[in-house]
Protein backbone atom coordinates (compact mmCIF):
# COMPACT_ATOMS: atom_id res chain seq x y z
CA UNK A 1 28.10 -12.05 2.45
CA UNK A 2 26.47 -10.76 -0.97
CA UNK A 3 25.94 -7.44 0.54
CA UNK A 4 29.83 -6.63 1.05
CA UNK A 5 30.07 -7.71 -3.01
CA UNK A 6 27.32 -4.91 -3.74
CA UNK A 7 28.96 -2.73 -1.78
CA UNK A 8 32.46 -3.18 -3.47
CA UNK A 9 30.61 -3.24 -6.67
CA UNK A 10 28.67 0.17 -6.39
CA UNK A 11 32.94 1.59 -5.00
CA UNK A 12 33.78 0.52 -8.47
CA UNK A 13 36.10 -2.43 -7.12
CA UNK A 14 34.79 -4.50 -10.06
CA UNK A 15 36.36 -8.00 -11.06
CA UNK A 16 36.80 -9.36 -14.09
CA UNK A 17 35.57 -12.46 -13.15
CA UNK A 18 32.28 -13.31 -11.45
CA UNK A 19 31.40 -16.83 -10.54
CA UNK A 20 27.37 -16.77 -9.23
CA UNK A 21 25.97 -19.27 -7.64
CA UNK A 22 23.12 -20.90 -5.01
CA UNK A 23 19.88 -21.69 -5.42
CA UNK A 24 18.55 -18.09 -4.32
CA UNK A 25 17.67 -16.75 -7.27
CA UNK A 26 16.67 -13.11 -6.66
CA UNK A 27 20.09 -12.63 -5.07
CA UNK A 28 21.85 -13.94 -8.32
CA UNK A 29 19.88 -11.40 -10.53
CA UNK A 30 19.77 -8.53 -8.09
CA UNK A 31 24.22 -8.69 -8.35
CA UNK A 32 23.57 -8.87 -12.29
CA UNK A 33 21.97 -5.72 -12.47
CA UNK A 34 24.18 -3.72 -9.97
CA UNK A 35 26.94 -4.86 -12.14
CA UNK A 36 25.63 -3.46 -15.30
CA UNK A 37 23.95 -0.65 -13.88
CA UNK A 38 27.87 -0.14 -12.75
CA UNK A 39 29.65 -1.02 -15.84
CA UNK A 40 27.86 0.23 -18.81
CA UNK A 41 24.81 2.94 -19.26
CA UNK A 42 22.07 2.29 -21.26
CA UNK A 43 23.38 3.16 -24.89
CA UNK A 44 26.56 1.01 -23.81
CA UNK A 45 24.32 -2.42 -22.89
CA UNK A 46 23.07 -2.12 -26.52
CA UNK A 47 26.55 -2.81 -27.73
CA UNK A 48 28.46 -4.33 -25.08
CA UNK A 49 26.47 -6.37 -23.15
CA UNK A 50 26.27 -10.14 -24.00
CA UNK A 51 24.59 -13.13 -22.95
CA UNK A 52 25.27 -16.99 -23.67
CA UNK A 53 23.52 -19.99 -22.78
CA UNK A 54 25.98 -22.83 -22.69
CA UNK A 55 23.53 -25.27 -23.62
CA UNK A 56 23.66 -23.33 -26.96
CA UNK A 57 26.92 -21.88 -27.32
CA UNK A 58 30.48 -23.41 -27.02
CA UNK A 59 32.34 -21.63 -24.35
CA UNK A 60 35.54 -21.03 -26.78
CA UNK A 61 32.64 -18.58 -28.80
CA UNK A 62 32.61 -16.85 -25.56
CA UNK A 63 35.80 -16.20 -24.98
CA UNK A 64 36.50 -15.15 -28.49
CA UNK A 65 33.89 -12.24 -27.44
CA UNK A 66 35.18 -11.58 -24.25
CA UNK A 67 38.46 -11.22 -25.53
CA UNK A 68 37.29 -8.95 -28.43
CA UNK A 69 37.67 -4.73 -27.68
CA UNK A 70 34.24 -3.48 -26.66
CA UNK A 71 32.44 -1.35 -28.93
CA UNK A 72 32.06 2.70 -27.98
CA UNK A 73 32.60 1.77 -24.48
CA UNK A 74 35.52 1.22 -22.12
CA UNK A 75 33.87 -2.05 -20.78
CA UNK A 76 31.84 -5.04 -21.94
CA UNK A 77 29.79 -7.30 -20.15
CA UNK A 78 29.40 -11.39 -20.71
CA UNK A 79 26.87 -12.77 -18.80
CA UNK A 80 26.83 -16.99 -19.39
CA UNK A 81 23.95 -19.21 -18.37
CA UNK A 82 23.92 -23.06 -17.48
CA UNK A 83 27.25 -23.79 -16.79
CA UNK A 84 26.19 -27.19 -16.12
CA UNK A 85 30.17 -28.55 -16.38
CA UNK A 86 30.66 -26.99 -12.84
CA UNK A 87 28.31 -29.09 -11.34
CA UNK A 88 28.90 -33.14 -10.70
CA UNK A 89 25.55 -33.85 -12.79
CA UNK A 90 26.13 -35.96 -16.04
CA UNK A 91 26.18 -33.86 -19.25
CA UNK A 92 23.21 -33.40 -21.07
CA UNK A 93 24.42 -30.76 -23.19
CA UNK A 94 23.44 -30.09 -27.20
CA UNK A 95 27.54 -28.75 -27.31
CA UNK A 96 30.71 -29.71 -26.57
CA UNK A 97 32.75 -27.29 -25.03
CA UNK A 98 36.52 -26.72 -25.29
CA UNK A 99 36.98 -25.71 -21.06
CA UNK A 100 40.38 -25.61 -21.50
CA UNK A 101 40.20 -22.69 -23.47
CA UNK A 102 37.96 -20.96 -20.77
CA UNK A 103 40.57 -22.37 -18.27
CA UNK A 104 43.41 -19.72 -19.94
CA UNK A 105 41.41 -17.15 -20.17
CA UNK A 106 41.12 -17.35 -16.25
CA UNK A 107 44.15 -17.08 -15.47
CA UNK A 108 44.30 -14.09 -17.64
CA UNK A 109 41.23 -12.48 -18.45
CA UNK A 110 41.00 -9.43 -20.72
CA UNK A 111 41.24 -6.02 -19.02
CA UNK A 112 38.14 -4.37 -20.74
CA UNK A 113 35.74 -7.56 -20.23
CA UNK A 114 33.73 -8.64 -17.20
CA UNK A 115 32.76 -11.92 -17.35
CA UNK A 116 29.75 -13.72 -15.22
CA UNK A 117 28.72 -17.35 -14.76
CA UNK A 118 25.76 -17.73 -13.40
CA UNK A 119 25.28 -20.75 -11.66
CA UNK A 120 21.62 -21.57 -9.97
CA UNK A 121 22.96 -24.50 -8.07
CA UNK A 122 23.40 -25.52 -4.89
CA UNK A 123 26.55 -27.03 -5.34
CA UNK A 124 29.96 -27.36 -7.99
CA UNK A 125 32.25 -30.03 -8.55
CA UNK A 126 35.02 -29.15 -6.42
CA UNK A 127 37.18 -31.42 -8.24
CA UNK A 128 37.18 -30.15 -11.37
CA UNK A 129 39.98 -28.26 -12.58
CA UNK A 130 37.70 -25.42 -13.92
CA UNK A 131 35.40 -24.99 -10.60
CA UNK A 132 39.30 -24.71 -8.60
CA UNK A 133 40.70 -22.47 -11.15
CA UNK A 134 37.68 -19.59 -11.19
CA UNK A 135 37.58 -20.22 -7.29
CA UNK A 136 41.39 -19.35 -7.08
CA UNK A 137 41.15 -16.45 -9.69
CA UNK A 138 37.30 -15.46 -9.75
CA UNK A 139 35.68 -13.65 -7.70
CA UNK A 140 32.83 -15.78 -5.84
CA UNK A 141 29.33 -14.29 -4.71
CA UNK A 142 27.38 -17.39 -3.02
CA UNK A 143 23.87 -16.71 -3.71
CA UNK A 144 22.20 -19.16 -0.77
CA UNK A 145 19.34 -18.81 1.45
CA UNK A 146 19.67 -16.26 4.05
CA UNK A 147 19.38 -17.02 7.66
CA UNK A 148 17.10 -14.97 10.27
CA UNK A 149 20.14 -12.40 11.01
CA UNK A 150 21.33 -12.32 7.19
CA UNK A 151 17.65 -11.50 5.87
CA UNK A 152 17.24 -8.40 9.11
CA UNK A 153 20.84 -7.06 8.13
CA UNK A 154 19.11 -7.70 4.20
CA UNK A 155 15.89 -5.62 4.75
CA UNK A 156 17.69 -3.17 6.26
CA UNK A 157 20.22 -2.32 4.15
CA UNK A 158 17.47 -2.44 1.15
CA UNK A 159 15.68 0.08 3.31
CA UNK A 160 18.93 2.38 4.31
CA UNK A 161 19.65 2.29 0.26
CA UNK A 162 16.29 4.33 0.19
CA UNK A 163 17.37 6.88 2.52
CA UNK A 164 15.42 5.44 5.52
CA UNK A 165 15.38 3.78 8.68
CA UNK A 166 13.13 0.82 10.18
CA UNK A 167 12.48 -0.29 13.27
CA UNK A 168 13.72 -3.99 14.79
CA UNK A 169 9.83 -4.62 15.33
CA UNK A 170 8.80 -3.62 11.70
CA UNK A 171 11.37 -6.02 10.38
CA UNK A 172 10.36 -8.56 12.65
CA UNK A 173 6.72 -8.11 11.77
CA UNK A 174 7.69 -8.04 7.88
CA UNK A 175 9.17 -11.39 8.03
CA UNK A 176 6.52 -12.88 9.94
CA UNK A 177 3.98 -11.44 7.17
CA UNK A 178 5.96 -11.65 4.11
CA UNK A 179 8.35 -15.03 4.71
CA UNK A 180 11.78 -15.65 3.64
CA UNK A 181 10.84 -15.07 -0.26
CA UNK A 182 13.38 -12.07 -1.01
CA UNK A 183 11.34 -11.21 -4.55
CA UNK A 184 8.19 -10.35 -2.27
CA UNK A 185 10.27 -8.79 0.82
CA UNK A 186 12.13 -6.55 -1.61
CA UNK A 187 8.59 -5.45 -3.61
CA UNK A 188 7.51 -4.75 -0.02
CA UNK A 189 10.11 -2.20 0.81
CA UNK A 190 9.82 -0.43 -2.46
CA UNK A 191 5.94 0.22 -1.53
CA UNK A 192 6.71 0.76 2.07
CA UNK A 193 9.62 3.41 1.54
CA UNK A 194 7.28 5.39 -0.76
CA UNK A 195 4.53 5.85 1.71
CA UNK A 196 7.31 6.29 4.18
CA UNK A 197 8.77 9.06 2.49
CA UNK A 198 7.65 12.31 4.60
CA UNK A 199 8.58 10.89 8.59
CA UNK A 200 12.03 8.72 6.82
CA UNK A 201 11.25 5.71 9.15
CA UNK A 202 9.17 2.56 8.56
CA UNK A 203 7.39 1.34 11.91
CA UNK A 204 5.55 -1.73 12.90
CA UNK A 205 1.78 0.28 12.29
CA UNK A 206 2.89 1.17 9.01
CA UNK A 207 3.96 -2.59 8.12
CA UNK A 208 0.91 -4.02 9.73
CA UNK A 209 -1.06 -1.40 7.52
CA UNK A 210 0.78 -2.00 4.23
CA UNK A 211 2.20 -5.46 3.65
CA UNK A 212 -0.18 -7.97 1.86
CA UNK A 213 -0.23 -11.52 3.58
CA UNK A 214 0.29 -14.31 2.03
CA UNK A 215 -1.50 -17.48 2.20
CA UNK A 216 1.08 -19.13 4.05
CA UNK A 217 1.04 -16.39 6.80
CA UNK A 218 -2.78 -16.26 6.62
CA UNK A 219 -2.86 -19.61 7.35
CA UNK A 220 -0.35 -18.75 10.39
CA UNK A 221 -2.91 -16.65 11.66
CA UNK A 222 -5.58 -18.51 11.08
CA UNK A 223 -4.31 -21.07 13.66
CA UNK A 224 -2.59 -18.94 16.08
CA UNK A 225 -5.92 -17.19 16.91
CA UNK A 226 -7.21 -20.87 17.40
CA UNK A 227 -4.29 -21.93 19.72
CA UNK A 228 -5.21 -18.72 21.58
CA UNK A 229 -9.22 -19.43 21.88
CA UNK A 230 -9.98 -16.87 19.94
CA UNK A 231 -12.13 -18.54 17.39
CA UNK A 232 -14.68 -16.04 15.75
CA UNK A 233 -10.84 -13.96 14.41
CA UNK A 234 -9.98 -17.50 13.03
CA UNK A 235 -13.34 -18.00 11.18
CA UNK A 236 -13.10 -14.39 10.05
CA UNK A 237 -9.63 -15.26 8.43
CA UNK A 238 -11.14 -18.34 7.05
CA UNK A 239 -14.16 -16.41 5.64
CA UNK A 240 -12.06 -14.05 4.24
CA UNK A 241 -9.85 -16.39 2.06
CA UNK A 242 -12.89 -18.04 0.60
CA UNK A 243 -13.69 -14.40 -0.47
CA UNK A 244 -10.45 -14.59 -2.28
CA UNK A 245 -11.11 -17.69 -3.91
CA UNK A 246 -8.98 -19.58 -2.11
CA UNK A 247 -9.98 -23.12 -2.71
CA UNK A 248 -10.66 -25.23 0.88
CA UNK A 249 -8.44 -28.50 -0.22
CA UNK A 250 -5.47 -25.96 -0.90
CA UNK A 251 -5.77 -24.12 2.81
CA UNK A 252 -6.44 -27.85 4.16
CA UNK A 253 -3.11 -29.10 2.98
CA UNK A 254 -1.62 -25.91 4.33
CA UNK A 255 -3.18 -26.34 7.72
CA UNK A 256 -2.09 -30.44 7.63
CA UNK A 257 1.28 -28.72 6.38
CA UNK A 258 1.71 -26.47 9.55
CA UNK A 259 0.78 -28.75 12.29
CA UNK A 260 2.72 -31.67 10.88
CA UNK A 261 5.87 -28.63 11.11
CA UNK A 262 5.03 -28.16 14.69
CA UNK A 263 4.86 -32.00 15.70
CA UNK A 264 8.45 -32.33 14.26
CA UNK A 265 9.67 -28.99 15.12
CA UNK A 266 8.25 -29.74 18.98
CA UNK A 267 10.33 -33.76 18.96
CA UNK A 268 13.39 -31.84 17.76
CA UNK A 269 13.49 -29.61 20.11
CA UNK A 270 12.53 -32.36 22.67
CA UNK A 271 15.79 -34.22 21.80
CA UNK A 272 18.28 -30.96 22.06
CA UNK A 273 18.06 -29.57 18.47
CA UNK A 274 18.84 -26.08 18.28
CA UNK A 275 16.79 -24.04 15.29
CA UNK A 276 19.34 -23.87 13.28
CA UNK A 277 19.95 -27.79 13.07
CA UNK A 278 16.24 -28.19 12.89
CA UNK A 279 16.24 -26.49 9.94
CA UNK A 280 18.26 -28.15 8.10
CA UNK A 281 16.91 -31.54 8.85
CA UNK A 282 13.53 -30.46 8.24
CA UNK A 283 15.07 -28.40 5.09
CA UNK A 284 13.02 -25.27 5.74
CA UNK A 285 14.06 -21.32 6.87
CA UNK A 286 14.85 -21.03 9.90
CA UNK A 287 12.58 -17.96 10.65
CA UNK A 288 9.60 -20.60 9.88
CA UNK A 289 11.31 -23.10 12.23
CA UNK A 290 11.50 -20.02 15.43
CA UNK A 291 7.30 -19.59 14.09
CA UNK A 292 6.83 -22.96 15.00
CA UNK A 293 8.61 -23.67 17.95
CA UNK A 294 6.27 -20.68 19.35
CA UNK A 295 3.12 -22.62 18.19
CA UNK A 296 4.59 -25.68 19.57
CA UNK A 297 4.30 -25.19 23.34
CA UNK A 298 0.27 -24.68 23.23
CA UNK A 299 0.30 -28.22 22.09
CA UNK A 300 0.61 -31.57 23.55
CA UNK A 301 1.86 -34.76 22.00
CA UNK A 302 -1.41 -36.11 22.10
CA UNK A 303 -3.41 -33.04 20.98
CA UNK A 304 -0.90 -32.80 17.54
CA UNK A 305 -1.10 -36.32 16.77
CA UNK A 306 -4.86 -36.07 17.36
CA UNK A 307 -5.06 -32.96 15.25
CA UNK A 308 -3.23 -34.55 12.36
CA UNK A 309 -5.12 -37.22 12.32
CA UNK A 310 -8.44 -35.08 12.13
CA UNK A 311 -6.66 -33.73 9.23
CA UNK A 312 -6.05 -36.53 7.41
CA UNK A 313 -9.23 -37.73 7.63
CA UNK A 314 -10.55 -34.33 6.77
CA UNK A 315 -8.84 -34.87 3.39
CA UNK A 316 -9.80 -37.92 2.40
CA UNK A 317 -13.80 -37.15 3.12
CA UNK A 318 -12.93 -33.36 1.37
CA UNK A 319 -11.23 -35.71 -1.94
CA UNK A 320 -14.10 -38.33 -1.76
CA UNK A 321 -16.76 -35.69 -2.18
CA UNK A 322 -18.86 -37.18 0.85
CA UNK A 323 -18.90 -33.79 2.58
CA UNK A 324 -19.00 -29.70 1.88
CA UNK A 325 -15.24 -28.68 1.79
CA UNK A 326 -16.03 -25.50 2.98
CA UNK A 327 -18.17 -26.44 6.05
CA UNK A 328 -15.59 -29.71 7.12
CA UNK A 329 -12.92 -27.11 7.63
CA UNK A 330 -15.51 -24.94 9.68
CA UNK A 331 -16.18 -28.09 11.71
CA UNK A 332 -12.26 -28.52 12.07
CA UNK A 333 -11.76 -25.09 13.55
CA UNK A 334 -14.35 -25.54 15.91
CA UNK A 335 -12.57 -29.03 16.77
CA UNK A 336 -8.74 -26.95 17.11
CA UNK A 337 -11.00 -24.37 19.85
CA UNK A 338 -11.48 -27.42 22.24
């Protein structure tokens, strides 16, 4: 996992080849900047650090660098962008690129250079001689999207980092409020930890007190208090997001959004899915997937298809302008009580 290459990263066990890659992009920049918060200090990055797009630059320029002494510095640092000729998409690229070159300098990369592709995709051409040669020789830090136990072991390691401890619930609670999005879970614990500083341990009060919700989890909300006849705390959540400016079509196609999750989440399960194979076919987190399947047992087959009906129809009066959007999802809310 990503968090054992921090670790040997921050012990100084640095390679001198990094090949990035996955379509999680917070966990591809977060393992940039340990690395050259590792390798270099701040006068150092002024000299030594470089960074190539390979849409731009031939990747024999690169290596030319990376095999060039650094300057005042032990260490330099080549960070290169797009590597497009790992992946099985068709070139599109302004450059021609010489990979055999980059292919020697693989096998033997220069002692006082550490290089780093970083590759945002979800997958490489496994094929190619280059994408076998930095997987033999490289070392490989997948950057994909964590599941439920990866993101807990995540938040609390980010949180331990800090000096501090949370509790099982508070992480649980986090997810539910935050999501999967590790940009906003990670700008959580930053806040959190600093009110958390005096006691040393984040609890489930302190989360519930803290942590902004997003619309998504708003929405959540919003129709869990329905589910649960409890419709003037589902208004007040409704009110609240007009207050914010939240426009009615966008929370509509969130609702329609949710309940259509739960209808499919609620047949998969039917037919011996587990979450984790769910999840994939439906191509969403998991965590959201374990949200839903909750949801899912206040509802019949007949109520959901009902429901998303009412929502359709909802959107198609809210689009043609024949009723107030704000009062036909007032009059939809009062519909979910019944």
């Amino acid at each position: 996992m990503v968090l054992e290459s921090w670790r040997k990263i921050k012990q100084n066990h640095i390679a001198p080849i990094y090949l990035l890659y996955g379509t999680e992009a917070y966990l591809i920049n977060e393992t940039k900047q340990i690395l050259l918060n590792q390798i270099l200090n701040e006068e150092e990055k002024e000299f030594n650090l470089a960074v190539y797009d390979l849409e731009e630059t031939p990747v024999e320029a690169v290596v030319e660098d990376a095999e060039t002494y650094p300057f005042l510095g032990e260490r330099k640092v080549i960070i290169l962008h797009n590597p497009v000729f790992l992946t099985a998409e068709k070139s599109k690229e302004k450059v021609e690129h010489n990979l055999s070159r980059l292919e020697a300098y693989i096998k033997e990369p220069a002692p006082y250079s550490v290089m780093v592709l970083s590759a945002p995709y979800e997958k490489l051409d496994e094929r190619k001689k280059i994408t076998k040669e930095l997987k033999r020789n490289a070392e490989i830090i997948e950057a994909k999207k964590l599941n439920e136990k990866e993101l807990k072991s995540f938040i609390h390691n980010r949180v331990k980092i800090n000096g501090m401890e949370i509790d099982e619930a508070a992480i649980e609670h986090l997810m539910a409020l935050v999501g999967t999005n590790l940009f906003m879970i990670s700008s959580e614990i930053e806040k959190l930890t600093l009110y958390a500083a005096e006691s040393g341990r984040i609890d489930i009060n302190l989360v519930d007190k803290l942590v902004a919700r997003s619309l998504e989890q708003n929405i959540f909300t919003l129709i869990d208090k329905v589910v649960n006849r409890k419709l003037d705390e589902a208004l007040r959540i409704y009110y609240d997001l007009l207050k914010q400016n939240e426009e009615p079509i966008k929370i509509l196609a969130l609702l329609a959004g949710q309940f259509r999750l739960i209808y499919q989440v609620k047949d998969l399960s039917r037919r011996g899915y587990g979450q984790q194979q769910i999840a994939g076919i439906l191509k969403t987190h998991p965590f959201r997937v374990k949200l839903a399947l909750g949801q899912a047992s206040k509802f019949t087959d007949e109520e959901l298809s009902s429901l998303i009906n009412q929502l359709a129809e909802a959107d198609f009066q809210m689009k043609s302008g024949s009723m107030n959007k704000s009062l036909l999802i007032e009059m939809l809310l009062f519909k979910l009580k019944k």
